[in-house]
Protein backbone atom coordinates (compact mmCIF):
# COMPACT_ATOMS: atom_id res chain seq x y z
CA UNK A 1 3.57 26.67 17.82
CA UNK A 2 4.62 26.34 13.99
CA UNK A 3 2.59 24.78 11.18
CA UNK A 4 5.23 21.80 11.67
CA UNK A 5 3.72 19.94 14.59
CA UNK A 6 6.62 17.15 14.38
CA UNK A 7 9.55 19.85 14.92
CA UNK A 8 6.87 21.20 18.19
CA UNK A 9 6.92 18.06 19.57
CA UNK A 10 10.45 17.58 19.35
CA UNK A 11 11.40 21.01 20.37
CA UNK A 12 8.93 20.44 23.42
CA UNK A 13 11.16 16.81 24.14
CA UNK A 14 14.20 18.98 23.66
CA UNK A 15 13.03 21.54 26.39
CA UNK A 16 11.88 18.98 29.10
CA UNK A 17 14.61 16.08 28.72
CA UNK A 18 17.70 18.09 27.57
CA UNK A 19 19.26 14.43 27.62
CA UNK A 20 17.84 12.99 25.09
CA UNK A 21 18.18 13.40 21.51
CA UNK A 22 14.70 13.71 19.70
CA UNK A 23 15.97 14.35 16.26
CA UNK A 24 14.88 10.92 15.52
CA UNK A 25 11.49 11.57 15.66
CA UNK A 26 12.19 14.53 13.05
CA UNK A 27 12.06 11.36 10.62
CA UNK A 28 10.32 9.12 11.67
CA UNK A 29 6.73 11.21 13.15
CA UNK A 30 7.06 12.61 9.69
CA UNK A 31 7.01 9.38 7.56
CA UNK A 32 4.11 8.30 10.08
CA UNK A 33 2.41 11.51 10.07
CA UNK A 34 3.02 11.68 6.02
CA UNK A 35 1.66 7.84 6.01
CA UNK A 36 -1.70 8.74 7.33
CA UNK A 37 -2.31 12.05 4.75
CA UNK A 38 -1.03 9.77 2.12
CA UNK A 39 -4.05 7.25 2.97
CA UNK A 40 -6.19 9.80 3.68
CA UNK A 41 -5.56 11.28 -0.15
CA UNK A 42 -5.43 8.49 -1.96
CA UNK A 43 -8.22 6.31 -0.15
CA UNK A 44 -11.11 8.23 -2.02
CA UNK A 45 -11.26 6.44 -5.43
CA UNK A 46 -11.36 2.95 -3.20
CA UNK A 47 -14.01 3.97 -1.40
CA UNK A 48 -16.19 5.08 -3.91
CA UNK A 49 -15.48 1.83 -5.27
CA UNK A 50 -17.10 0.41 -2.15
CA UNK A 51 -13.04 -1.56 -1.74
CA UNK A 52 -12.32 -1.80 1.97
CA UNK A 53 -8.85 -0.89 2.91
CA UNK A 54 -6.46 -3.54 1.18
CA UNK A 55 -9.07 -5.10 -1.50
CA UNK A 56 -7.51 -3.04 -3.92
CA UNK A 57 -4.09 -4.65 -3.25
CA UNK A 58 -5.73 -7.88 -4.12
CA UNK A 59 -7.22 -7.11 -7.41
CA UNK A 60 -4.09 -5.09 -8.55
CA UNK A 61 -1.75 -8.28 -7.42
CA UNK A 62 -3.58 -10.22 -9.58
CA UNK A 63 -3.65 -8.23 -12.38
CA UNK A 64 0.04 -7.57 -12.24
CA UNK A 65 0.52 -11.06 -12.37
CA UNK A 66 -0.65 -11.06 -16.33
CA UNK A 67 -2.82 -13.01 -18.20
CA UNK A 68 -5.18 -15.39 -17.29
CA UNK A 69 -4.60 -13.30 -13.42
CA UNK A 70 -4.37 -16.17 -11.18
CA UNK A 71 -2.51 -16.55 -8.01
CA UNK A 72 -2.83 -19.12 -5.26
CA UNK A 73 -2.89 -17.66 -1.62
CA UNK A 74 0.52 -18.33 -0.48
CA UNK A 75 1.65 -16.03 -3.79
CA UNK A 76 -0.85 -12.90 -3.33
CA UNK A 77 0.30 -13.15 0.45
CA UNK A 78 3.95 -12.87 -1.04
CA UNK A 79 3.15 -10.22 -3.07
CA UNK A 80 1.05 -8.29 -0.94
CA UNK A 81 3.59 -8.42 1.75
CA UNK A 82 0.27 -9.89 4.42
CA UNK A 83 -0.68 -13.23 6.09
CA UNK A 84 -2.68 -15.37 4.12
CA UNK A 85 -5.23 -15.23 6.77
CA UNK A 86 -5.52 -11.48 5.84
CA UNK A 87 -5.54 -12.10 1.79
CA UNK A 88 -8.30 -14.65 2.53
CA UNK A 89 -10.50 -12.09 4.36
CA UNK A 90 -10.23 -9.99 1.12
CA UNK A 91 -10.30 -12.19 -1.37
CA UNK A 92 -14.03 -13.56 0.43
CA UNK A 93 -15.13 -9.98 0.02
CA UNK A 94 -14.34 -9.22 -3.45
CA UNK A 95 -16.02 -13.25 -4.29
CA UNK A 96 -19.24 -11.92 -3.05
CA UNK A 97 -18.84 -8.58 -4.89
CA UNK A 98 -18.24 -10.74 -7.74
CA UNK A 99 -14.75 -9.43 -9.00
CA UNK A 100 -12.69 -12.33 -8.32
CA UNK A 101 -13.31 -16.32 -7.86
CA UNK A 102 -11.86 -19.14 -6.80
CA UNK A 103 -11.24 -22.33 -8.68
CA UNK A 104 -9.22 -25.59 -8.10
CA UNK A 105 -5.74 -25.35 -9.93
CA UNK A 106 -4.80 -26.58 -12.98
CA UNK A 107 -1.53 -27.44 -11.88
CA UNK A 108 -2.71 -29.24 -8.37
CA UNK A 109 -6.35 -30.53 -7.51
CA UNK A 110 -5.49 -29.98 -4.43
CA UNK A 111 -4.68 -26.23 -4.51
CA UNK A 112 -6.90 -23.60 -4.85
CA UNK A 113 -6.40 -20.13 -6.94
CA UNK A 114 -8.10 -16.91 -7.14
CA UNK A 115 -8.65 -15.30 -10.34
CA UNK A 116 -9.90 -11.97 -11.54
CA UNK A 117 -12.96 -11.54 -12.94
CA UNK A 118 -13.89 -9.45 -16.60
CA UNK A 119 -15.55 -7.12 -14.02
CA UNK A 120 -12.78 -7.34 -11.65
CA UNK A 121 -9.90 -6.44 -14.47
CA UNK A 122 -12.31 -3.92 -15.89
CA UNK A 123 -12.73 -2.26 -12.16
CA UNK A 124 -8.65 -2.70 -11.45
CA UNK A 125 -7.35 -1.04 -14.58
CA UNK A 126 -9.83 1.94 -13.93
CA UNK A 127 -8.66 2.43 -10.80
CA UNK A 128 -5.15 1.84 -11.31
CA UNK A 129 -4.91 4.86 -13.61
CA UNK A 130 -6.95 7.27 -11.33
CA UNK A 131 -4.54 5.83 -8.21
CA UNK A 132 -1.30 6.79 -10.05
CA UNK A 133 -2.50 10.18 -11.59
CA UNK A 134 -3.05 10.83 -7.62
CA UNK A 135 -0.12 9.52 -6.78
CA UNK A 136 1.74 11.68 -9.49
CA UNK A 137 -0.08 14.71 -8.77
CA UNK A 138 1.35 14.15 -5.16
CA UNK A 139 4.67 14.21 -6.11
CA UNK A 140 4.44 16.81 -9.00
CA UNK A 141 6.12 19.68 -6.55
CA UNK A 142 9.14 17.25 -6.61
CA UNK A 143 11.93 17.52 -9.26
CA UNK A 144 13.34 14.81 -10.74
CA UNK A 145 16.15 14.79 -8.20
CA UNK A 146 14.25 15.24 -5.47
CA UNK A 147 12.11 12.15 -6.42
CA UNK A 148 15.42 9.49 -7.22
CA UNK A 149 17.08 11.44 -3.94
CA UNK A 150 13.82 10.81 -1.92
CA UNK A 151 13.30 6.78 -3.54
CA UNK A 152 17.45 5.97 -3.06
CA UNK A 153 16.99 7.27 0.72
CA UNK A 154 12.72 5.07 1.36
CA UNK A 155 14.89 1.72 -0.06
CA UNK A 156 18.00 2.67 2.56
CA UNK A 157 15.80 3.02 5.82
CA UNK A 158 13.41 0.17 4.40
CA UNK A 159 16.41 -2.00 3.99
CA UNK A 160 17.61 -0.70 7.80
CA UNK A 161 14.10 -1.07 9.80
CA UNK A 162 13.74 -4.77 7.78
CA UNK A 163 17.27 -6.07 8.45
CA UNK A 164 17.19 -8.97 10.99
């Protein structure tokens, strides 16, 4: 066995079906493999936080969307890329932690938005620093090419496992 358990696993597919081509998962077990280390190093600073896995996605939604940081449901959904039924299961945890509330909307009486709180924009834009300095220091064994290389080929195979 070699440090790269993906290539074992393939090379043990390769040696009992002969068949089949297992180059695939050569790719793919390593963008799944790489997606659990990359939660596993980067979920710290959330944690200590006390932000359960996706919280964060709220609060940083929001404050992307600028000044006064209000989005209905339907839009943090849309930007968070999850049902609404999962953005309102965050967005009632981070009420009760008191970094974001909900209001009726200026723009319908009907509608409702969530907005950040001071504490909640004070807690994201900590965070958001200490996320991408971990995120950077990731990547820092990358060169420039490597990065735009690696980025041009994510979009491709995003664009491929997406397309209807």
């Amino acid at each position: 066995m070699t440090e790269d358990r993906i290539a074992d696993i393939a090379a043990q597919w390769r040696r009992e079906r002969p068949d089949l081509d297992p180059d695939p998962l050569l790719i793919i077990g390593r963008i799944q493999r790489l997606a659990v280390l990359l939660d596993e190093a980067l979920r710290p600073p959330f944690a200590a936080a006390e932000l359960g896995n996706g919280e964060f996605d709220v609060l940083a939604a929001l404050r992307r969307a600028g000044d006064p940081y209000v989005l209905t449901a339907g839009e943090l959904s849309r930007r968070m890329l999850v049902t609404t039924g999962a953005v309102t299961k965050r967005v009632d945890r981070l009420v009760a932690r008191g970094l974001v509330s909900r209001s009726v909307s200026d723009h319908d009486a009907r509608g409702r938005v969530v907005g950040l709180t001071p504490d909640g924009v004070a807690l994201t834009d900590r965070l958001i620093a200490q996320h991408l300095a971990n995120e950077a220091a990731l990547l820092r064994e990358l060169t420039d090419d490597d990065r735009a290389a690696l980025e041009r080929l994510l979009v491709t195979l995003t664009r491929v496992v997406t397309a209807p």
